[in-house]
C-alpha atoms as a PDB file:
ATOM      1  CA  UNK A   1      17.203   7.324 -25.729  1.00  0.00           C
ATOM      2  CA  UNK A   2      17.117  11.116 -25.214  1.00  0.00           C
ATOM      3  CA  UNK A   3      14.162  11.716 -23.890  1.00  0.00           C
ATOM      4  CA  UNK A   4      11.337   9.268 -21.861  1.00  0.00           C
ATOM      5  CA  UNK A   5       8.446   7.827 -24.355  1.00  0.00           C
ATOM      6  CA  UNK A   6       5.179   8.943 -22.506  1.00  0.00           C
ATOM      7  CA  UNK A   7       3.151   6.498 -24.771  1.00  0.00           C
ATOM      8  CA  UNK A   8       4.735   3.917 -22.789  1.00  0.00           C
ATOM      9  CA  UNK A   9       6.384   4.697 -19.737  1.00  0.00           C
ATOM     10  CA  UNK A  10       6.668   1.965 -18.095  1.00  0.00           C
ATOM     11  CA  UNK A  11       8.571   0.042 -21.270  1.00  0.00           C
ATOM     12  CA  UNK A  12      11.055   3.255 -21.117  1.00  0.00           C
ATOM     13  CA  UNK A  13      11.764   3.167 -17.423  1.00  0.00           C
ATOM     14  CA  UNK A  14      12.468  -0.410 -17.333  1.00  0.00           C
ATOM     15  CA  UNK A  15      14.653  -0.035 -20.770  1.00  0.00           C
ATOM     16  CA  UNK A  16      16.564   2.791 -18.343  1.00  0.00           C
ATOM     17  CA  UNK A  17      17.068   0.360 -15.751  1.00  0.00           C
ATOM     18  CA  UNK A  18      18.625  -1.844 -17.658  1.00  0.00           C
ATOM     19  CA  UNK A  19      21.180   0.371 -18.981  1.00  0.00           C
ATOM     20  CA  UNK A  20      22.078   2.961 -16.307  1.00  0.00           C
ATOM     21  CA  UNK A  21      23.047   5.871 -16.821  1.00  0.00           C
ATOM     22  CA  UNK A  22      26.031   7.339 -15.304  1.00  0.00           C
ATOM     23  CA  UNK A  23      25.476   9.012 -12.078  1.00  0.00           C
ATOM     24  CA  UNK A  24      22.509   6.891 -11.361  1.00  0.00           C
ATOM     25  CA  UNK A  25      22.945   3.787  -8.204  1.00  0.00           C
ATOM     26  CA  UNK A  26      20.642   0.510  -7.909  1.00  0.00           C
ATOM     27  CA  UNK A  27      18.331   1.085  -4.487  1.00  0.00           C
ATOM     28  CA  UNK A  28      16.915  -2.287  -5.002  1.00  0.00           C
ATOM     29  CA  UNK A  29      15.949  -4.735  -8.262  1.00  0.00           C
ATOM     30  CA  UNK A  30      14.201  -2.280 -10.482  1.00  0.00           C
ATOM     31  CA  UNK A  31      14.592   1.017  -8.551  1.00  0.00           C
ATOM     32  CA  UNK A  32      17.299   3.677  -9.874  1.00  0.00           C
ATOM     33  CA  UNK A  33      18.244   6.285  -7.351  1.00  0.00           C
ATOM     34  CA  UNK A  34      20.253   9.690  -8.191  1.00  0.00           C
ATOM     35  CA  UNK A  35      23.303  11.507  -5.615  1.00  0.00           C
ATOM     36  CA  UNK A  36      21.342  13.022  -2.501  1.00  0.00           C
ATOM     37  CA  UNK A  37      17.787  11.052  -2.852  1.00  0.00           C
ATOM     38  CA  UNK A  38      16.616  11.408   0.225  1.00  0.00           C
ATOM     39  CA  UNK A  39      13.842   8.531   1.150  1.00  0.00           C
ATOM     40  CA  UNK A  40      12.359   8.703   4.831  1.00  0.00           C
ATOM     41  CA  UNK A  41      10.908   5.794   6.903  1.00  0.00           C
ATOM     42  CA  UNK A  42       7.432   4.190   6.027  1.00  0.00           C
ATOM     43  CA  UNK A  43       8.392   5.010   2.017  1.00  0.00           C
ATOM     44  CA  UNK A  44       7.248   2.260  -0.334  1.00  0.00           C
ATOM     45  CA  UNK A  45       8.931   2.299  -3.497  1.00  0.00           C
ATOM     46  CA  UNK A  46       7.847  -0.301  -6.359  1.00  0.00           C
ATOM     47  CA  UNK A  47       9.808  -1.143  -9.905  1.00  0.00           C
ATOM     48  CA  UNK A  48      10.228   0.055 -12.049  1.00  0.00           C
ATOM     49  CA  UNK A  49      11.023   3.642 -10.395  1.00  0.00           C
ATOM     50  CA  UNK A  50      13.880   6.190 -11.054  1.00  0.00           C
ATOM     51  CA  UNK A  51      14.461   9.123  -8.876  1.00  0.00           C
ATOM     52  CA  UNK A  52      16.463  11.822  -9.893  1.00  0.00           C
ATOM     53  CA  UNK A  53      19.046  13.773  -7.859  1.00  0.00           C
ATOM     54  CA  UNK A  54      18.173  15.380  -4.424  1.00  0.00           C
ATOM     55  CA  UNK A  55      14.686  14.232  -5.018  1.00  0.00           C
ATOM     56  CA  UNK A  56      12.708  13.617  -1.730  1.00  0.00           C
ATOM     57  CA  UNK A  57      10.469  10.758  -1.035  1.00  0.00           C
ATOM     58  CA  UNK A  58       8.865  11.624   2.142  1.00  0.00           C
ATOM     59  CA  UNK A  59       7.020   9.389   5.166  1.00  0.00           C
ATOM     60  CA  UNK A  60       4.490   6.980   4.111  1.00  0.00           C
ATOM     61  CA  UNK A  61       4.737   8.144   0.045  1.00  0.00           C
ATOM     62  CA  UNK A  62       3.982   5.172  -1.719  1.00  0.00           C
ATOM     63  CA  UNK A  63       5.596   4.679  -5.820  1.00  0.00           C
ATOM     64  CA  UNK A  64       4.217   2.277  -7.152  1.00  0.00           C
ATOM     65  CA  UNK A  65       6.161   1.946 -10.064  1.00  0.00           C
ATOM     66  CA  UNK A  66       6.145   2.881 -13.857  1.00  0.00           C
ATOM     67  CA  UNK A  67       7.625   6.239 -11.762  1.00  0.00           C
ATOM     68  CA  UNK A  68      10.118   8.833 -13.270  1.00  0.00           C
ATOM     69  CA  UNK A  69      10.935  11.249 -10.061  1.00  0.00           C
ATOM     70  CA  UNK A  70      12.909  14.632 -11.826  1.00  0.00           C
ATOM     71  CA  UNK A  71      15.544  16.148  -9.709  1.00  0.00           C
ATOM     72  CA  UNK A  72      14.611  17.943  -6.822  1.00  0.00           C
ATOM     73  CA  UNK A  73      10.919  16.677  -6.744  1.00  0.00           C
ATOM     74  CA  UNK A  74       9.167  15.840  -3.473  1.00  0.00           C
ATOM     75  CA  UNK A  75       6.831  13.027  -3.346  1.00  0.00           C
ATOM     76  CA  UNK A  76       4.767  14.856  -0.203  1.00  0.00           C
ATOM     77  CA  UNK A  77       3.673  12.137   2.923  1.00  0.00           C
ATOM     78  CA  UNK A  78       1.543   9.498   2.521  1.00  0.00           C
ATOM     79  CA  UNK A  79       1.405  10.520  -1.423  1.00  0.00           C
ATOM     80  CA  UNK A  80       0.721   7.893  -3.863  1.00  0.00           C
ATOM     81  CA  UNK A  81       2.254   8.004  -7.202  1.00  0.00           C
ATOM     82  CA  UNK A  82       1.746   5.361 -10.437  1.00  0.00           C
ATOM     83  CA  UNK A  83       2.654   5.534 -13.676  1.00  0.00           C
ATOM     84  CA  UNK A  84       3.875   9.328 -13.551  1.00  0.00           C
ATOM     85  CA  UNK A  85       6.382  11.501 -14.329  1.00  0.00           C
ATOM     86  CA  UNK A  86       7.347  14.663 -12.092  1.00  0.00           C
ATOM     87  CA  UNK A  87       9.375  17.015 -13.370  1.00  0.00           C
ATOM     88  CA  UNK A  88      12.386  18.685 -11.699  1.00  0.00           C
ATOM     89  CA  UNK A  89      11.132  20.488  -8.570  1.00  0.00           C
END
């Protein structure tokens, strides 16, 4: 898979999480996490979720799920994300 199916995002992520890709570490069941995540107290982070390299999840953010974080993005405090993708930041 070379690039994430929109029409069905969540199917893709969880397809992803399956089959990791190099470079990318289990958080917990369902969650994919990239080198230098950063992911502060009070986060909530639901499956299926995959954040990219030196992305930052910040206080109280809450994923929750069907979540594709680019590298570098910054889920801001007390943001709520769902069934999104950001894009490198």
């Amino acid at each position: 898979m070379s690039i994430l199916e929109v029409s069905n995002l969540k199917k893709t992520i969880e397809k992803i999480i399956d089959n990791p890709p190099e470079g990318l570490t289990v958080y917990k069941e369902g969650v994919l996490i990239g080198k230098n995540v950063t992911i502060e107290e009070g986060a909530t982070i639901l499956p299926p979720t995959i954040i990219m390299d030196g992305a930052k999840i910040r206080q109280g953010a809450y994923i929750r799920g069907s979540a594709f974080i680019g590298e570098g993005a910054v889920v801001g405090h007390c943001t709520e994300v769902k069934n999104s993708i950001l894009m490198a930041g």
